[in-house]
C-alpha atoms as a PDB file:
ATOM      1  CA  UNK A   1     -16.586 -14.005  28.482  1.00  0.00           C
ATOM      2  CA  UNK A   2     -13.631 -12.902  27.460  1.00  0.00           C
ATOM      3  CA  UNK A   3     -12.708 -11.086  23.812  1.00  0.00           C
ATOM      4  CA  UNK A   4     -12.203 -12.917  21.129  1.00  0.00           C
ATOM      5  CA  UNK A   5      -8.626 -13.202  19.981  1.00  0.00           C
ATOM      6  CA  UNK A   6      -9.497 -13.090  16.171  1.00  0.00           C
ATOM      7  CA  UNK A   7     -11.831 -10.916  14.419  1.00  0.00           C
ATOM      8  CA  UNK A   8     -13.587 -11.197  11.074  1.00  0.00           C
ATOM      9  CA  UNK A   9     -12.917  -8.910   8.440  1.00  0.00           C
ATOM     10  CA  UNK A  10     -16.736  -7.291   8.959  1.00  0.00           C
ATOM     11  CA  UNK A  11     -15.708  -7.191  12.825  1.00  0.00           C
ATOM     12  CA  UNK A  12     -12.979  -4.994  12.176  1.00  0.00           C
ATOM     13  CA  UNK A  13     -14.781  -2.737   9.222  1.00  0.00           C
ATOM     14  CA  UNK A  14     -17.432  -1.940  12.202  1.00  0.00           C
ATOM     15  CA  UNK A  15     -14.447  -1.053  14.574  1.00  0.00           C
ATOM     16  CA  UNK A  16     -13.118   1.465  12.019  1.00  0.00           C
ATOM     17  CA  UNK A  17     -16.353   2.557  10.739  1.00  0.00           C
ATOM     18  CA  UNK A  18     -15.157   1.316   7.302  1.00  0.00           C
ATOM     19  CA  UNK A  19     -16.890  -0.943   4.433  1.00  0.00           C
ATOM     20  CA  UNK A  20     -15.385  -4.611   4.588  1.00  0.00           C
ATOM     21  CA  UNK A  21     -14.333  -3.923   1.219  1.00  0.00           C
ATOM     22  CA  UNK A  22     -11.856  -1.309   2.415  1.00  0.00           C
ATOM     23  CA  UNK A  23     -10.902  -3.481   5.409  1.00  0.00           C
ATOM     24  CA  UNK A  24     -10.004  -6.597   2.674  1.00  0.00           C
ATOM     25  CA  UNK A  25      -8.132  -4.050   1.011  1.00  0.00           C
ATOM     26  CA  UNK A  26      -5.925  -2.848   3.798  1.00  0.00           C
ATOM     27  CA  UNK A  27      -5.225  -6.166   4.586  1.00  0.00           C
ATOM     28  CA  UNK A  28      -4.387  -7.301   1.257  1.00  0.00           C
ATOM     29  CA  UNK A  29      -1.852  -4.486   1.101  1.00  0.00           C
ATOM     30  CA  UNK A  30      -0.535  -5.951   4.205  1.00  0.00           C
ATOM     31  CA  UNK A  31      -1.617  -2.789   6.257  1.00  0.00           C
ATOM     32  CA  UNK A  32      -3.565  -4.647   8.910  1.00  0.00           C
ATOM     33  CA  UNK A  33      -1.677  -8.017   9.448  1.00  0.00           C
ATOM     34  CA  UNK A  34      -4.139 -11.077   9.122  1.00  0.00           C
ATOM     35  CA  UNK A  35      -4.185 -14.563   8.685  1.00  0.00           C
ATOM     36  CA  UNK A  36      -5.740 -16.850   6.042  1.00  0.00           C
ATOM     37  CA  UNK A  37      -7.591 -20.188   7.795  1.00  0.00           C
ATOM     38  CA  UNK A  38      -9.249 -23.069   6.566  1.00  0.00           C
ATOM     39  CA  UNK A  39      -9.666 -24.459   2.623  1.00  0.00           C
ATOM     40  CA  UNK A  40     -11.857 -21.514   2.517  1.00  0.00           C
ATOM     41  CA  UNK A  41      -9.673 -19.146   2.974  1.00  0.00           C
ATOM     42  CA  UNK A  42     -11.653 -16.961   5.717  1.00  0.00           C
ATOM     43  CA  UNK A  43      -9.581 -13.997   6.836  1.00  0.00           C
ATOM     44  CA  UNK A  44      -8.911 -13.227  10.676  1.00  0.00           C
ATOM     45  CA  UNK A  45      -7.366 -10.070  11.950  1.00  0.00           C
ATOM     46  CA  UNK A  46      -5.959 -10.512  15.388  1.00  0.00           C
ATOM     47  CA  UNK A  47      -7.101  -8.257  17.879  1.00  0.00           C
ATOM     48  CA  UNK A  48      -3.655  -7.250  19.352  1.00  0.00           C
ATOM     49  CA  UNK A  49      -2.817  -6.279  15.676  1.00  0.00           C
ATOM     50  CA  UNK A  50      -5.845  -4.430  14.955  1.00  0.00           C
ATOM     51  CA  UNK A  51      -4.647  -2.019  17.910  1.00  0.00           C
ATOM     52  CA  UNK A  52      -1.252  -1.417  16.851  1.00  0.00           C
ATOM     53  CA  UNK A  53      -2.634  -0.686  13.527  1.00  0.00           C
ATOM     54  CA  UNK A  54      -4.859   1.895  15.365  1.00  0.00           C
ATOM     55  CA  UNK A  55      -1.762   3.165  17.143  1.00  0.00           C
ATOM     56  CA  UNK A  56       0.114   3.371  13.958  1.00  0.00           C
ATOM     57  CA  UNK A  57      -3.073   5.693  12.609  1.00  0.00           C
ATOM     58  CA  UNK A  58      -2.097   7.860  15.576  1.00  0.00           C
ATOM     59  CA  UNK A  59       1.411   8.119  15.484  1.00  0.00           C
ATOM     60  CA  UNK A  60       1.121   8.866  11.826  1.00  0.00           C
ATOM     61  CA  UNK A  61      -1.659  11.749  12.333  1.00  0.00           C
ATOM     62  CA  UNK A  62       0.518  13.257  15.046  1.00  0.00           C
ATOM     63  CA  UNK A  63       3.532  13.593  12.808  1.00  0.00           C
ATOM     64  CA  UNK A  64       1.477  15.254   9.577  1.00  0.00           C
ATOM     65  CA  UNK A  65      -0.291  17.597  12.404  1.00  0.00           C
ATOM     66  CA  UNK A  66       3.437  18.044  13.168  1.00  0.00           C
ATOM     67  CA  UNK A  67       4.764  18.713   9.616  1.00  0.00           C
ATOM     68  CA  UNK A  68       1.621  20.660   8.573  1.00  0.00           C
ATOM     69  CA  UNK A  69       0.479  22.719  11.066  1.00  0.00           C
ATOM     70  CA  UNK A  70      -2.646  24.423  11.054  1.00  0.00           C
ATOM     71  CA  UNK A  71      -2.792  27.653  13.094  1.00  0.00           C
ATOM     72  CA  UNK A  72      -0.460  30.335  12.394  1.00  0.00           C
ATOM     73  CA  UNK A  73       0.929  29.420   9.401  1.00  0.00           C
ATOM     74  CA  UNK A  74      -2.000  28.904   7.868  1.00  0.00           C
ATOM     75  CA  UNK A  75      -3.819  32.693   9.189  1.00  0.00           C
ATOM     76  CA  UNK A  76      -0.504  34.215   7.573  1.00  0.00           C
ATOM     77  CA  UNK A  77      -1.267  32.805   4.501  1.00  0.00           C
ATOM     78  CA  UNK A  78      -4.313  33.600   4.561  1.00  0.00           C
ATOM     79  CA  UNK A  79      -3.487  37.583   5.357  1.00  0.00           C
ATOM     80  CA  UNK A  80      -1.081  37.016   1.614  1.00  0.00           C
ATOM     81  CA  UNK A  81      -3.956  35.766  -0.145  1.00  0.00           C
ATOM     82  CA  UNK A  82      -6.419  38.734   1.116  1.00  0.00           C
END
């Protein structure tokens, strides 16, 4: 059986090991695309965008390990505060 193409908002809260809360939130913001279907109004990330919001996580970690590195700088200042 293959994946499902949409996810529920509790789907994607287990993926990221968040609260649904924080997943309506992100969503709301418009930092995890999502649709709105039925009178309802039940919310459905799609799965495709649910990875490139992952990806996005990554690129963004990678460039503030970049900007803020943690290694030499950071023994040097500690040396200065001994």
């Amino acid at each position: 059986m293959p994946a499902p193409r949409f996810l529920q908002l509790s789907d994607v809260a287990e993926v990221l090991n968040i609260s649904a809360n924080q997943v309506y939130a992100l969503v709301r913001r418009g930092d995890i695309p999502a649709v709105k279907i039925g009178g309802r109004g039940q919310w459905r990330v799609e799965a495709t965008e649910l990875e490139k919001y992952i990806e996005r996580l990554y690129t963004e970690t990678r460039q503030f390990i970049t900007s803020h590195p943690f290694g030499e700088e950071a023994e040097q200042s500690e040396d200065v505060n001994q």
